[in-house]
C-alpha atoms as a PDB file:
ATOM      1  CA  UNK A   1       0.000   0.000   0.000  1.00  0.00           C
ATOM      2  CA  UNK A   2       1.547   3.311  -1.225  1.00  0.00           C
ATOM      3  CA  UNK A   3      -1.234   5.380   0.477  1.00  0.00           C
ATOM      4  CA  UNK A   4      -4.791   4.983   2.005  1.00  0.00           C
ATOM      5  CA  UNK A   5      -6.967   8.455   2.936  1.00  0.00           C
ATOM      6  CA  UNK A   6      -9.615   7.926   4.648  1.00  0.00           C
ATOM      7  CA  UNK A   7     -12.920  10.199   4.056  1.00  0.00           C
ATOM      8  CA  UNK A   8     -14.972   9.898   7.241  1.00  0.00           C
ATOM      9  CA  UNK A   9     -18.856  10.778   6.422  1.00  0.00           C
ATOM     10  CA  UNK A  10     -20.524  10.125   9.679  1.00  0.00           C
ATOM     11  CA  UNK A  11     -20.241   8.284  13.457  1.00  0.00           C
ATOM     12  CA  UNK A  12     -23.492   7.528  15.300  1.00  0.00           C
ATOM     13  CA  UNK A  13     -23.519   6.303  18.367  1.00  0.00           C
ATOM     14  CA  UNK A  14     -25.913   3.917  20.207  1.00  0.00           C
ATOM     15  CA  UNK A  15     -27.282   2.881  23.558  1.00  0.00           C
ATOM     16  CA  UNK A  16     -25.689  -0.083  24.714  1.00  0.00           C
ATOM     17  CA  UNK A  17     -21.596   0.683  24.151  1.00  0.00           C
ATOM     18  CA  UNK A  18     -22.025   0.932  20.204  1.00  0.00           C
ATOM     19  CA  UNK A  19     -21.388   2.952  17.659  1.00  0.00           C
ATOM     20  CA  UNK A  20     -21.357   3.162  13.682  1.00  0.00           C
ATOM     21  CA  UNK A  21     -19.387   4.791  11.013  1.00  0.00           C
ATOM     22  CA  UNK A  22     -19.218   4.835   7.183  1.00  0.00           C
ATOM     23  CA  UNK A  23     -17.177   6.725   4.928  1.00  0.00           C
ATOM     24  CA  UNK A  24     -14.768   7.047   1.602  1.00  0.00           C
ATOM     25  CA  UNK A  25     -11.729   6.351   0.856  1.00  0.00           C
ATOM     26  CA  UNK A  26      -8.572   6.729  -1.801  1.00  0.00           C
ATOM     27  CA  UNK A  27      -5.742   4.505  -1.408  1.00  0.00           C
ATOM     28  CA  UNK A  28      -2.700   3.504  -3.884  1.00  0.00           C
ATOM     29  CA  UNK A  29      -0.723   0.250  -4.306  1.00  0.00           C
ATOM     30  CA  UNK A  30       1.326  -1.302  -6.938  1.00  0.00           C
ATOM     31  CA  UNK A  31       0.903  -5.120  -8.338  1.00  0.00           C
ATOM     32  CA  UNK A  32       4.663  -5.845  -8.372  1.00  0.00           C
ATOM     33  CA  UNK A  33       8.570  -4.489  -6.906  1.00  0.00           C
ATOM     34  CA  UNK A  34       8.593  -1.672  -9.213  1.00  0.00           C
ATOM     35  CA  UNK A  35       4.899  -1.588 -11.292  1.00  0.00           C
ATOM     36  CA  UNK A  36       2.848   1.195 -12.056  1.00  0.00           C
ATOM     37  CA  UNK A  37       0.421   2.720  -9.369  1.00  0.00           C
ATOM     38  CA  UNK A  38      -3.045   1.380  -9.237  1.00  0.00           C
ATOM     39  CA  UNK A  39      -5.419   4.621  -7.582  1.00  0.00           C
ATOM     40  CA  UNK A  40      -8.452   2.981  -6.048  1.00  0.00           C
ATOM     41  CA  UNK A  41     -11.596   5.025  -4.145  1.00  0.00           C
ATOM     42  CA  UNK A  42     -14.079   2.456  -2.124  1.00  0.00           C
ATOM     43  CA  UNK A  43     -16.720   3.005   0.947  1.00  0.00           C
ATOM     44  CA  UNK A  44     -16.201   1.736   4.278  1.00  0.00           C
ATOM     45  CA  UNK A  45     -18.328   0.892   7.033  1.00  0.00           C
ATOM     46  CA  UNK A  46     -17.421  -0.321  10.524  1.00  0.00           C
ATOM     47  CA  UNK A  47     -18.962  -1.491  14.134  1.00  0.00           C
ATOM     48  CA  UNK A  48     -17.593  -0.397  17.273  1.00  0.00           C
ATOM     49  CA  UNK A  49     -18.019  -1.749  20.418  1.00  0.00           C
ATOM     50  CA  UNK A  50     -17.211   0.195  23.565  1.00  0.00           C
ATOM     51  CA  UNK A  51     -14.507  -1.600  26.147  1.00  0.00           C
ATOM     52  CA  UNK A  52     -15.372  -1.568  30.306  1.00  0.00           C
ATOM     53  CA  UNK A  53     -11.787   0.547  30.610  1.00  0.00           C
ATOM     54  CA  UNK A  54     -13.605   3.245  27.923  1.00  0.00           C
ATOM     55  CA  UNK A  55     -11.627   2.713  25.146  1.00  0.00           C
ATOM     56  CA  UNK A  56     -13.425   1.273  21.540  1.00  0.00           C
ATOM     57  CA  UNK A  57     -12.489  -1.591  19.340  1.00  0.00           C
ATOM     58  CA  UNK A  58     -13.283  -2.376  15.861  1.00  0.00           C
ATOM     59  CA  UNK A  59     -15.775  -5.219  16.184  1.00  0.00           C
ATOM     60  CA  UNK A  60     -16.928  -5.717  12.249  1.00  0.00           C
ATOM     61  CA  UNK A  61     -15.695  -3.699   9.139  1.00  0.00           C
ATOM     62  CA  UNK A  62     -16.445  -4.001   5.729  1.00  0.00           C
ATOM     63  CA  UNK A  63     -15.335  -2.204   2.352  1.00  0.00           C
ATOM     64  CA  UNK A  64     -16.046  -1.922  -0.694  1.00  0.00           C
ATOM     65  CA  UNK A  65     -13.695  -1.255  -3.891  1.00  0.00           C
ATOM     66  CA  UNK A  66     -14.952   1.102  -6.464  1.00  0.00           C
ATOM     67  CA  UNK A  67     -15.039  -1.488  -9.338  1.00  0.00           C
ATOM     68  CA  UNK A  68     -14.377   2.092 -11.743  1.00  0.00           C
ATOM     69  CA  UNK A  69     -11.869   2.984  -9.699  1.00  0.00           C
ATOM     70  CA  UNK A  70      -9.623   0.324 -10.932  1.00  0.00           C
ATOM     71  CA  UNK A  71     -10.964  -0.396 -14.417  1.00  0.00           C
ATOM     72  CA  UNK A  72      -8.370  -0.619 -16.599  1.00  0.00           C
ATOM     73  CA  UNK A  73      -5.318  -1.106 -14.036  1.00  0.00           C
ATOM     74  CA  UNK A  74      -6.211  -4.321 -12.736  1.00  0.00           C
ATOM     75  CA  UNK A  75      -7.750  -7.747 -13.771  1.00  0.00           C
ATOM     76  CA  UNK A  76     -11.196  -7.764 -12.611  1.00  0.00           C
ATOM     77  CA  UNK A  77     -13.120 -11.087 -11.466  1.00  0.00           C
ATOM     78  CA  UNK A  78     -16.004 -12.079 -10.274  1.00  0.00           C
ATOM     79  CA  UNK A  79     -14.657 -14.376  -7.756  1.00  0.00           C
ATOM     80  CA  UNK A  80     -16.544 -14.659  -4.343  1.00  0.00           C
ATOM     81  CA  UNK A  81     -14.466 -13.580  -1.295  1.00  0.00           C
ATOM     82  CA  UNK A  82     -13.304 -16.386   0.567  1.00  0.00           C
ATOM     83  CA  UNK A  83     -15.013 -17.175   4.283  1.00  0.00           C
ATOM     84  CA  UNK A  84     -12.051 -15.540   5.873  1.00  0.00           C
ATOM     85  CA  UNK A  85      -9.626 -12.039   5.567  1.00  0.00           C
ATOM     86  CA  UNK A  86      -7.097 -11.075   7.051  1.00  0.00           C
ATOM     87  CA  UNK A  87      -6.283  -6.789   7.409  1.00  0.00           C
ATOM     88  CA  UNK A  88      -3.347  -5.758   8.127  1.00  0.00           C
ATOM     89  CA  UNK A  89      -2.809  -2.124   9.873  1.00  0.00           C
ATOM     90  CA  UNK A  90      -0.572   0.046  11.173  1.00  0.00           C
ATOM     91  CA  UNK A  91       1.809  -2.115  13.907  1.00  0.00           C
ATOM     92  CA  UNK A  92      -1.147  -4.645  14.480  1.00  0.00           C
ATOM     93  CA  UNK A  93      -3.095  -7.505  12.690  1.00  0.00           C
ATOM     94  CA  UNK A  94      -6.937  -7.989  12.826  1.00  0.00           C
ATOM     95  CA  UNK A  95      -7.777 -11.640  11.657  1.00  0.00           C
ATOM     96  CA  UNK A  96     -11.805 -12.048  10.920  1.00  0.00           C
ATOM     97  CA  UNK A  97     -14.102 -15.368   9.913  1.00  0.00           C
ATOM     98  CA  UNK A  98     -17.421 -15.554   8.343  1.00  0.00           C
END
């Protein structure tokens, strides 16, 4: 990943220790050591759930990729995701099952 921006749009909270956000995003990455960049734009929406100590944690995310966003810089298909993902961010690793 040569960049990711995120766009937030909105947070609502709920009763209960919840909250929900959605939003936009424009990232970069490159297929291969040394290939072109591929610029991608894709929505994002994510489930918090509020910790005893009062800090939040990601609970379930989901994105979506802007399929115009990458027409014509990548090979598209129409493959279904497999039942698992892992994401990777910044100094820690989230690891999620259907």
């Amino acid at each position: 990943m040569l960049s990711y921006v995120p766009e937030p749009k909105d947070l609502t909270f709920l009763d209960g220790g919840w909250a929900v956000g959605w939003g936009l995003w424009t990232g970069s990455f490159v297929t291969s050591p040394g290939g072109a960049p591929v610029h991608v734009r894709g929505t994002v929406l994510g489930v918090l759930k509020k910790l005893p100590d009062g800090s939040w944690k990601g609970f379930r995310g989901m994105g979506l990729l802007s399929r115009e966003s990458v027409a014509g810089q990548v090979e598209l298909t129409d493959t279904p995701p497999s039942k698992s993902l892992e994401l990777t961010m910044p100094g820690k690793l989230r690891s999620f099952a259907a």
